[in-house]
N, C-alpha and C. Protein backbone atom coordinates (compact mmCIF):
# COMPACT_ATOMS: atom_id res chain seq x y z
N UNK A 1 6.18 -9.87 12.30
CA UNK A 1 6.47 -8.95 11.23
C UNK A 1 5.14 -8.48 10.65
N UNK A 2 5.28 -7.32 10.03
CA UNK A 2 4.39 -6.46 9.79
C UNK A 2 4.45 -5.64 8.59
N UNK A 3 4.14 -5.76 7.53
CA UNK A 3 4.01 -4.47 6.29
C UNK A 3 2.63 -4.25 5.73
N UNK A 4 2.44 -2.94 5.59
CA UNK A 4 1.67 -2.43 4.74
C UNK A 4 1.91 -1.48 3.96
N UNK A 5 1.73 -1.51 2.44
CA UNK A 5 2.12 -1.19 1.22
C UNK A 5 0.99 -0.20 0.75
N UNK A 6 1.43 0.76 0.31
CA UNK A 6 0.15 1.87 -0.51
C UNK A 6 0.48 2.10 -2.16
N UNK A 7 0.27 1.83 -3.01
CA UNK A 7 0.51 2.25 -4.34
C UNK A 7 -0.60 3.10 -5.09
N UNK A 8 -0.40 4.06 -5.07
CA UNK A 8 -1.32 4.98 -5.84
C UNK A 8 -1.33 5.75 -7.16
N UNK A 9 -1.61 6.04 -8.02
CA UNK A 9 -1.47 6.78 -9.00
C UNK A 9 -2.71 7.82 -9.14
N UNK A 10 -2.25 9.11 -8.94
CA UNK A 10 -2.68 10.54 -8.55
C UNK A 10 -2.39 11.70 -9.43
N UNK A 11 -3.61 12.51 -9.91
CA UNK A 11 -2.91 14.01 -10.51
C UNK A 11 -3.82 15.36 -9.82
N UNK A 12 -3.40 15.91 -10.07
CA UNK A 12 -4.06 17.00 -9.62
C UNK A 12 -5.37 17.50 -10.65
N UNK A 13 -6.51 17.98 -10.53
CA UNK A 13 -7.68 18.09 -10.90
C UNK A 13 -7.24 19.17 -12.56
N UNK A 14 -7.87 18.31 -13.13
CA UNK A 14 -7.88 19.34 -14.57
C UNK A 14 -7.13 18.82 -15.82
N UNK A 15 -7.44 19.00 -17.15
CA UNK A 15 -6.79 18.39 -17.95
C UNK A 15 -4.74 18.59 -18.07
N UNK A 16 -4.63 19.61 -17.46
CA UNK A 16 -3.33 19.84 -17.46
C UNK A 16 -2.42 19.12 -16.27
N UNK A 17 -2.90 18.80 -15.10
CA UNK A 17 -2.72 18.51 -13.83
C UNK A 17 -1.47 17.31 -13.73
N UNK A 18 -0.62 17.71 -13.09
CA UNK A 18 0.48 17.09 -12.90
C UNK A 18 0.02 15.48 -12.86
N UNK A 19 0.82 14.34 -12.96
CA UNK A 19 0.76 13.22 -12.17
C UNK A 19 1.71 12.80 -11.75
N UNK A 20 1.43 11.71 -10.19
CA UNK A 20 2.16 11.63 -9.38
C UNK A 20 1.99 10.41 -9.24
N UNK A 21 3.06 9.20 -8.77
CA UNK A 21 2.96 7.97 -8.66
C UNK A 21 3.36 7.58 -7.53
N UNK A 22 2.55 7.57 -5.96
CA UNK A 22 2.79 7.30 -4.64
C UNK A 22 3.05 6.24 -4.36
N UNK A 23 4.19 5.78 -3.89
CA UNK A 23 4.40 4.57 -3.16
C UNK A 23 4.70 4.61 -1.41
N UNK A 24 4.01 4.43 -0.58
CA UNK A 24 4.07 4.48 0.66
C UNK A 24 4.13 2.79 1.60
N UNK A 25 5.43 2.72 2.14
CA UNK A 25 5.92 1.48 2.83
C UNK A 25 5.86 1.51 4.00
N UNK A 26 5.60 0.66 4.95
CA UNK A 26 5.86 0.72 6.69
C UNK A 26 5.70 -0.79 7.28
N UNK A 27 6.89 -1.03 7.69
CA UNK A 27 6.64 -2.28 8.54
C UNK A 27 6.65 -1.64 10.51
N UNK A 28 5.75 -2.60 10.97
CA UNK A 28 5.15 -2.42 12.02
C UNK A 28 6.19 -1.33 13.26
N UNK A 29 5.02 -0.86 13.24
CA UNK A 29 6.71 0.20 14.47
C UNK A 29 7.44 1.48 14.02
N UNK A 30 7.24 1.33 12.90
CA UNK A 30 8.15 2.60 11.87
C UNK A 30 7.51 3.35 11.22
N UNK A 31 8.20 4.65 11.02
CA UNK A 31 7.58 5.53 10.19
C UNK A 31 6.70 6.77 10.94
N UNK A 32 6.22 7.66 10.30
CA UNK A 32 5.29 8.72 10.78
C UNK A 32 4.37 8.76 10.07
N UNK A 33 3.14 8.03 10.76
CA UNK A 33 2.18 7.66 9.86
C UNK A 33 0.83 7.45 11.25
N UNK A 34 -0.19 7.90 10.70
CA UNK A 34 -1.74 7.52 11.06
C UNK A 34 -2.65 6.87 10.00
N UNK A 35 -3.45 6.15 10.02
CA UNK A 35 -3.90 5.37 9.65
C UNK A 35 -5.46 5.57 10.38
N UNK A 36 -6.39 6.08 10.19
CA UNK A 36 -7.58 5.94 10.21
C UNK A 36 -8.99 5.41 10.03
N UNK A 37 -9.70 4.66 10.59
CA UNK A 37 -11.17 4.38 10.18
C UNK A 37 -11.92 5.48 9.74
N UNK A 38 -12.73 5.37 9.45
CA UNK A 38 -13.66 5.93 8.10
C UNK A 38 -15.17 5.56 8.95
N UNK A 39 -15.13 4.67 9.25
CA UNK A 39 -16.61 3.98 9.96
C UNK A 39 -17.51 3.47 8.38
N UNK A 40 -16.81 3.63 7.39
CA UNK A 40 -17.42 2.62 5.88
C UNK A 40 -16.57 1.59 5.67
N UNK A 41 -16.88 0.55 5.99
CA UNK A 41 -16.14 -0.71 5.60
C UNK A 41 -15.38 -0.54 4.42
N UNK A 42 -13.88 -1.25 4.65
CA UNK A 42 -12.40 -0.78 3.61
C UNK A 42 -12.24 0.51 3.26
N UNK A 43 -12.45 1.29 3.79
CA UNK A 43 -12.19 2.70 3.57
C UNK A 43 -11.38 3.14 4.70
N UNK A 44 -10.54 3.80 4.42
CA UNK A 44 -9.31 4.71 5.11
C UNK A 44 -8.83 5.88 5.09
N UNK A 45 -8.16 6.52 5.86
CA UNK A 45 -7.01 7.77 5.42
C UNK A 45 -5.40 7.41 5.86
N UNK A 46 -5.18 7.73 5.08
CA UNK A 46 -3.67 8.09 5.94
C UNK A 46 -3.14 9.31 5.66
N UNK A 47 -2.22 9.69 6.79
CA UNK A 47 -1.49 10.84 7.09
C UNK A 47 -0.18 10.56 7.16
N UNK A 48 1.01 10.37 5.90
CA UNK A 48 2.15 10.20 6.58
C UNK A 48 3.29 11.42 5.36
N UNK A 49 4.55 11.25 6.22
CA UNK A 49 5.97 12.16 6.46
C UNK A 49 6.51 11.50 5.78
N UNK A 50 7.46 11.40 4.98
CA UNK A 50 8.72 10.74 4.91
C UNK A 50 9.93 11.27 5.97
N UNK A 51 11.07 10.38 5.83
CA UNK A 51 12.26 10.60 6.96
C UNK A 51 12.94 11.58 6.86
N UNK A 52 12.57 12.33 5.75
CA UNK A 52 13.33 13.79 5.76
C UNK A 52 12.36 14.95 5.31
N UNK A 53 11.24 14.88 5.66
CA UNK A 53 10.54 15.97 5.82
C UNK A 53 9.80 16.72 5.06
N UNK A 54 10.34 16.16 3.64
CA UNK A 54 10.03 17.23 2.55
C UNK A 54 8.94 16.24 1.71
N UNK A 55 8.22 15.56 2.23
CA UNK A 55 7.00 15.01 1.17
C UNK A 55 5.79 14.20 2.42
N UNK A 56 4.79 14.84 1.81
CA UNK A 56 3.75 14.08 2.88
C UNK A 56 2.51 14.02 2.06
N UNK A 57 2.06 12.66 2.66
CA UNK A 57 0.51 12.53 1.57
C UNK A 57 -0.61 12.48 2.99
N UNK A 58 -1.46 13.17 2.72
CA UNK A 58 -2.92 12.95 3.24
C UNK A 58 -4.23 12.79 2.39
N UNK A 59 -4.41 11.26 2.28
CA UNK A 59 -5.56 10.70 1.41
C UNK A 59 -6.37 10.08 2.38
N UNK A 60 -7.43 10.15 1.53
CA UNK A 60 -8.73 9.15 1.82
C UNK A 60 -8.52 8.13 0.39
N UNK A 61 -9.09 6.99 1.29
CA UNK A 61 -9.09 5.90 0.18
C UNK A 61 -10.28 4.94 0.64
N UNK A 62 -11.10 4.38 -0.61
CA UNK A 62 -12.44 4.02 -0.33
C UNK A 62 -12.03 2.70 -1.77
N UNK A 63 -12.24 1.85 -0.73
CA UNK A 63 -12.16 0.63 -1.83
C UNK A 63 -13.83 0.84 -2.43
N UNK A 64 -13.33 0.02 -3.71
CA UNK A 64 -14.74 -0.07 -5.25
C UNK A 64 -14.71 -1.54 -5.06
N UNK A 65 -14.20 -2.49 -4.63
CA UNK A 65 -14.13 -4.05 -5.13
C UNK A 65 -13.85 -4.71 -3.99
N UNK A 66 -14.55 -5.67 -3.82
CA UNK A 66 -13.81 -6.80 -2.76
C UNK A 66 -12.78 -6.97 -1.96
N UNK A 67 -12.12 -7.37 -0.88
CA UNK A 67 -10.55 -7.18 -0.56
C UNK A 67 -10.43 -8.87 -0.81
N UNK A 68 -9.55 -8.55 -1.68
CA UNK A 68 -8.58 -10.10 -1.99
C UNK A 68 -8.01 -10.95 -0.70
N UNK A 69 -8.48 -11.78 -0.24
CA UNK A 69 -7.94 -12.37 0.97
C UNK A 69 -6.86 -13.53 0.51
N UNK A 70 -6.18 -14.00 0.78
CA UNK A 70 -4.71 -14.68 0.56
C UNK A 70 -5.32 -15.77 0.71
N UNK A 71 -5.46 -16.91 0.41
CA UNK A 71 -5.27 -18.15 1.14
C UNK A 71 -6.69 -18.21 1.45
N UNK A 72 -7.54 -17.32 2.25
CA UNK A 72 -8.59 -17.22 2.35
C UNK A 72 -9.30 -18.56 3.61
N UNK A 73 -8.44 -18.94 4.14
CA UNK A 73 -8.70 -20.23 5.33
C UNK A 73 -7.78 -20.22 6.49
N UNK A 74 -6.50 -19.55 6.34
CA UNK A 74 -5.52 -19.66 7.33
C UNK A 74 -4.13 -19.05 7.40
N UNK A 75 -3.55 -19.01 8.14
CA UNK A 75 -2.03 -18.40 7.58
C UNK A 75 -1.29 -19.07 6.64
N UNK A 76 -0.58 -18.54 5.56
CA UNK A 76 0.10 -19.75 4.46
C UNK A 76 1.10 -19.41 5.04
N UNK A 77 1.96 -20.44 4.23
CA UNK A 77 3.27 -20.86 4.87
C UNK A 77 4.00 -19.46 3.82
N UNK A 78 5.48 -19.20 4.33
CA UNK A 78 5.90 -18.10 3.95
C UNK A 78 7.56 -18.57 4.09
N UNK A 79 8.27 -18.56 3.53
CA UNK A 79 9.88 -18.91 3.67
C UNK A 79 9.82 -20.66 4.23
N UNK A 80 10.76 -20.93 4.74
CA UNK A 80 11.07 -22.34 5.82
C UNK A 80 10.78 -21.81 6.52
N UNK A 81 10.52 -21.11 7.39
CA UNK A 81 10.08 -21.03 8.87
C UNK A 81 9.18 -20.35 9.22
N UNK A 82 8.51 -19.82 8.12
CA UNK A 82 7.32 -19.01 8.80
C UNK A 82 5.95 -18.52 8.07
N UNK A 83 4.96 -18.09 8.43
CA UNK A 83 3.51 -17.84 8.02
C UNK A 83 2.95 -16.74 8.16
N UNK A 84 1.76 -16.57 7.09
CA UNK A 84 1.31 -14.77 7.34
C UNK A 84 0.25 -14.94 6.78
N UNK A 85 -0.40 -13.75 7.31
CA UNK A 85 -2.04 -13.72 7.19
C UNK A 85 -1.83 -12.35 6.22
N UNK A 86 -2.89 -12.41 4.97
CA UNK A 86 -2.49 -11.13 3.83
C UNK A 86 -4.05 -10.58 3.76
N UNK A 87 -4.19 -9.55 3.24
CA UNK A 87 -5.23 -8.94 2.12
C UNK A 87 -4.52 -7.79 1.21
N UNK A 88 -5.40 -7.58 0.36
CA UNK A 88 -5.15 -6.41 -0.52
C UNK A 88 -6.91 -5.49 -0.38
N UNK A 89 -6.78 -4.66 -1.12
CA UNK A 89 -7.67 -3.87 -1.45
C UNK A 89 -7.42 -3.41 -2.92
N UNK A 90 -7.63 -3.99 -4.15
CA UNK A 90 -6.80 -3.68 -5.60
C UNK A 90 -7.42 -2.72 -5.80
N UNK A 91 -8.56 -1.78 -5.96
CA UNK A 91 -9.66 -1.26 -6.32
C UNK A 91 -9.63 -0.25 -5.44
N UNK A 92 -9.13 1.03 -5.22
CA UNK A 92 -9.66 1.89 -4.33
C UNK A 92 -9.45 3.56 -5.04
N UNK A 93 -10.29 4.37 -4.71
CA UNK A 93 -10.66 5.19 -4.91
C UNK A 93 -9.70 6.47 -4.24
N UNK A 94 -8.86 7.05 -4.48
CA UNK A 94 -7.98 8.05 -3.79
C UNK A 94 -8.19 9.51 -3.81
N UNK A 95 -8.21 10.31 -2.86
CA UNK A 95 -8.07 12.12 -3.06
C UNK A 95 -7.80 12.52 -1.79
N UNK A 96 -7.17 13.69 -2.17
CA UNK A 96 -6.51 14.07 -0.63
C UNK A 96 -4.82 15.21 -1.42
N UNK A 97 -4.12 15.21 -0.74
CA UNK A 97 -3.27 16.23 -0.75
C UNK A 97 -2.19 15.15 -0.88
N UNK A 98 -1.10 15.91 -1.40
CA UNK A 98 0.59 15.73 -1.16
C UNK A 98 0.57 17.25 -0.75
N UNK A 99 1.76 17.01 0.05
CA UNK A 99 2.94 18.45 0.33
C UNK A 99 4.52 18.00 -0.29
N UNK A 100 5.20 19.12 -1.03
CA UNK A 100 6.11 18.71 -1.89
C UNK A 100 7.07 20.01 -1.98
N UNK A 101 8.13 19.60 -0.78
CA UNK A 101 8.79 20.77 -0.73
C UNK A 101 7.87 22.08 0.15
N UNK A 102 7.27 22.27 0.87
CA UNK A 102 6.47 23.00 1.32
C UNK A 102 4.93 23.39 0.31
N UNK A 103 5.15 22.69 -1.33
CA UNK A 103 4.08 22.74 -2.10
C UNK A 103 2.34 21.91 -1.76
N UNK A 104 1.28 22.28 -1.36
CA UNK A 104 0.46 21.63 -1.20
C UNK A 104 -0.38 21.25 -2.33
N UNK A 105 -0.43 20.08 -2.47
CA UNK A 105 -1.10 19.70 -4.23
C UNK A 105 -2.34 18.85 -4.57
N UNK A 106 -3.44 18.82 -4.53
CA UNK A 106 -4.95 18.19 -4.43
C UNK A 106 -4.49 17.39 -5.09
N UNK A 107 -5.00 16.39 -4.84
CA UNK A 107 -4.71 15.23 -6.00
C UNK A 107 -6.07 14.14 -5.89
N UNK A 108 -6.36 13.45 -7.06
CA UNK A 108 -7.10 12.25 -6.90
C UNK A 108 -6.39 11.33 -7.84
N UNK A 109 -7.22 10.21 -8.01
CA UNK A 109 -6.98 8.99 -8.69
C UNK A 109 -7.26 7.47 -7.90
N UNK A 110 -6.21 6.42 -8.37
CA UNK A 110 -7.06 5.08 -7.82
C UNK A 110 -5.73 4.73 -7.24
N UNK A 111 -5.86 3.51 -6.42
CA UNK A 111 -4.28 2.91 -5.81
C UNK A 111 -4.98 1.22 -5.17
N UNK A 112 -3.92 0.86 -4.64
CA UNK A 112 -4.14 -0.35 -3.94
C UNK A 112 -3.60 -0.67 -2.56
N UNK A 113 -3.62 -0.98 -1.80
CA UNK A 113 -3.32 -1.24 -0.82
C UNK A 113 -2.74 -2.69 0.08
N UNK A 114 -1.98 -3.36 0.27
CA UNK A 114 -1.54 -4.52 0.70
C UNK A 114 -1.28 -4.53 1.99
N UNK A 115 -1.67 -5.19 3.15
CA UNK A 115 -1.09 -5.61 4.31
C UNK A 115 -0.97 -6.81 4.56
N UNK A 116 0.47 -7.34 5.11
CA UNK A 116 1.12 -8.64 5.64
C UNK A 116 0.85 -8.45 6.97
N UNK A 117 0.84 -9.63 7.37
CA UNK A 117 1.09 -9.87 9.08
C UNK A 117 1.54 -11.08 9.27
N UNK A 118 2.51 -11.36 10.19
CA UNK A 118 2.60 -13.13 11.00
C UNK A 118 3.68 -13.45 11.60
N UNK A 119 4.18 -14.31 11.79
CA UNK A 119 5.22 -15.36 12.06
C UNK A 119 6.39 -14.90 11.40
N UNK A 120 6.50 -14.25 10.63
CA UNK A 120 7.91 -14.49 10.10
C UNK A 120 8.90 -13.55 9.51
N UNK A 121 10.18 -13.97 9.32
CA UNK A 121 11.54 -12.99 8.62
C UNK A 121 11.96 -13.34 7.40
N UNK A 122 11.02 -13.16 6.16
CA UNK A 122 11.50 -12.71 5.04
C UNK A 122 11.72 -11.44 4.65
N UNK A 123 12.79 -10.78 4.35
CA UNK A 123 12.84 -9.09 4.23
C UNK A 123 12.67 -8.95 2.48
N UNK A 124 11.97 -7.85 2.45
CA UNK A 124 11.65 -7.42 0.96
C UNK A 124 13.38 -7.23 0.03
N UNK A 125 14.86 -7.02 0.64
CA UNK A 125 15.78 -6.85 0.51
C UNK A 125 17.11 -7.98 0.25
N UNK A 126 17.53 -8.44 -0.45
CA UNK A 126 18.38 -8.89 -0.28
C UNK A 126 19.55 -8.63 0.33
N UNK A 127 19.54 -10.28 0.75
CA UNK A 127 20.76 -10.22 2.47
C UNK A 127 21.42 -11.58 2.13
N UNK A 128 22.58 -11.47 1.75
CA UNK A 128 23.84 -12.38 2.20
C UNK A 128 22.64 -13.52 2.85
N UNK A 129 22.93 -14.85 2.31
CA UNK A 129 22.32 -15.86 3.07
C UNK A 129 21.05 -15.90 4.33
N UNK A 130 19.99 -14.85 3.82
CA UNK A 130 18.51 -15.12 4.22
C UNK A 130 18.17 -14.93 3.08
N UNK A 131 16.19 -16.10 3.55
CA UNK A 131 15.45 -15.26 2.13
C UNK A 131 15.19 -14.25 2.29
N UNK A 132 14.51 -13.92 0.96
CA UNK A 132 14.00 -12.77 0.60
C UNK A 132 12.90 -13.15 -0.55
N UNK A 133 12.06 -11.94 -0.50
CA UNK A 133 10.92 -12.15 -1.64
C UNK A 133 10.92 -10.80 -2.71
N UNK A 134 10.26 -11.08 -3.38
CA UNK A 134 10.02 -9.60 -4.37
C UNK A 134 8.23 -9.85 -4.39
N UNK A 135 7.74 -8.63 -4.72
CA UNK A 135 6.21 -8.43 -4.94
C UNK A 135 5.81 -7.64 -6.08
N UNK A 136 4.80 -8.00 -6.40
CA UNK A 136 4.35 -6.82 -7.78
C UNK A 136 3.01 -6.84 -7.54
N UNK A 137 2.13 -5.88 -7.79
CA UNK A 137 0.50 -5.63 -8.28
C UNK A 137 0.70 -5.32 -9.60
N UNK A 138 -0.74 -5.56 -9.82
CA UNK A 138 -1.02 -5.61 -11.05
C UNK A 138 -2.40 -4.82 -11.40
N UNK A 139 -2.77 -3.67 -11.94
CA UNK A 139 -4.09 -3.38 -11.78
C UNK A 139 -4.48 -3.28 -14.08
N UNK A 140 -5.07 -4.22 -14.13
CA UNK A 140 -5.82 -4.22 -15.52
C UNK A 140 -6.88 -3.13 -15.86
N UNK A 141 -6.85 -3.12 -17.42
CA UNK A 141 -8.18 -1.73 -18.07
C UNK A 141 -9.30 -2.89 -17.67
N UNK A 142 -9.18 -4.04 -17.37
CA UNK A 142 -10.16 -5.25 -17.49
C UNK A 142 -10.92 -5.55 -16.50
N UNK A 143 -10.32 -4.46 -15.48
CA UNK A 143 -11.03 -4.63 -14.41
C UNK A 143 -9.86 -6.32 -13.32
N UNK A 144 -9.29 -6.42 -14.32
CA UNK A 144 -8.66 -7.69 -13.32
C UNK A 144 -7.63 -7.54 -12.48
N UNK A 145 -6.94 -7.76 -11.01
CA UNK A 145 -6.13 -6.77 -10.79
C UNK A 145 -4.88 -8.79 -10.48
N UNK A 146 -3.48 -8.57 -10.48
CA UNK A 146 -2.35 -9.68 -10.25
C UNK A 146 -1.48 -9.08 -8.93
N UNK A 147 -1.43 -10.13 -8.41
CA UNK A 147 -0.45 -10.36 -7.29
C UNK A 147 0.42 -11.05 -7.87
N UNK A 148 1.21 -10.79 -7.54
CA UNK A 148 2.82 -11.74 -8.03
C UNK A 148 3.64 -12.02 -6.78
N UNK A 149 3.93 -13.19 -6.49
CA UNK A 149 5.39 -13.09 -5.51
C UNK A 149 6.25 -14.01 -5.45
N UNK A 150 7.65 -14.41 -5.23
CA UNK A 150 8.27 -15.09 -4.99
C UNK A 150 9.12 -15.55 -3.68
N UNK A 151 9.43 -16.64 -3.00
CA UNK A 151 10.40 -16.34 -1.93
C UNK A 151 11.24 -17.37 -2.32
């Protein structure tokens, strides 16, 4: 299993400028999405669609801070039966476009980024007798950023 999570918060340039609050999901295999190197360490783009056509983000994103490593020694354990290797990126730097309805809209601002990987079947969803987990970020004026999770 496979997810990576994008949370961004974005407006368009100028004191009047819309804001927009991106959330972009994909577990391994799914979706219409590219994902790019940069050739600057933690820095990225992505290019993705949603499933019906009418919203697409193309950002660059350049982490400011450290990437939070999980565990930081090995895969942790994850449900009864299984393990995953994590990072985040809490700290990153965003600009790039939405399309919205055929609207194309500059946008910048900051976001975070999360990817899972490993061993195992916990679904973000509740299901009739499997686990499941919930997740939250957390980004502080303090500069401090929270992971939260449960399974």
């Amino acid at each position: 299993m496979e997810w990576v999570y994008l949370n961004a918060h974005v407006a368009e340039p100028g004191p009047t400028g819309r804001r927009f609050v991106v959330f972009v999901s994909f577990s391994h295999g799914g979706g219409t999405d590219t994902w790019q190197g940069t050739g600057t360490p933690f820095a990225s783009r992505l290019d993705a669609t949603d499933d019906a056509g009418a919203f697409r983000v193309e950002l660059a994103m350049e982490s400011t801070k450290e990437p939070y490593d999980a565990g930081s020694v090995s895969a942790m354990p994850f449900g009864t039966r299984g393990s995953f290797f994590y990072y985040s990126l809490t700290r990153l730097t965003v600009g790039g476009h939405l399309t919205l309805d055929g609207e194309r809209v500059d946008v910048q601002g900051f976001g975070w980024v999360d990817h899972q990987w490993g061993p195992f079947y916990v679904p973000p969803f509740r299901t009739a007798g499997r686990e499941q987990y919930e997740w939250m970020s957390i980004q502080l004026e303090s500069g401090d950023d929270l992971v939260l999770t449960t399974v």
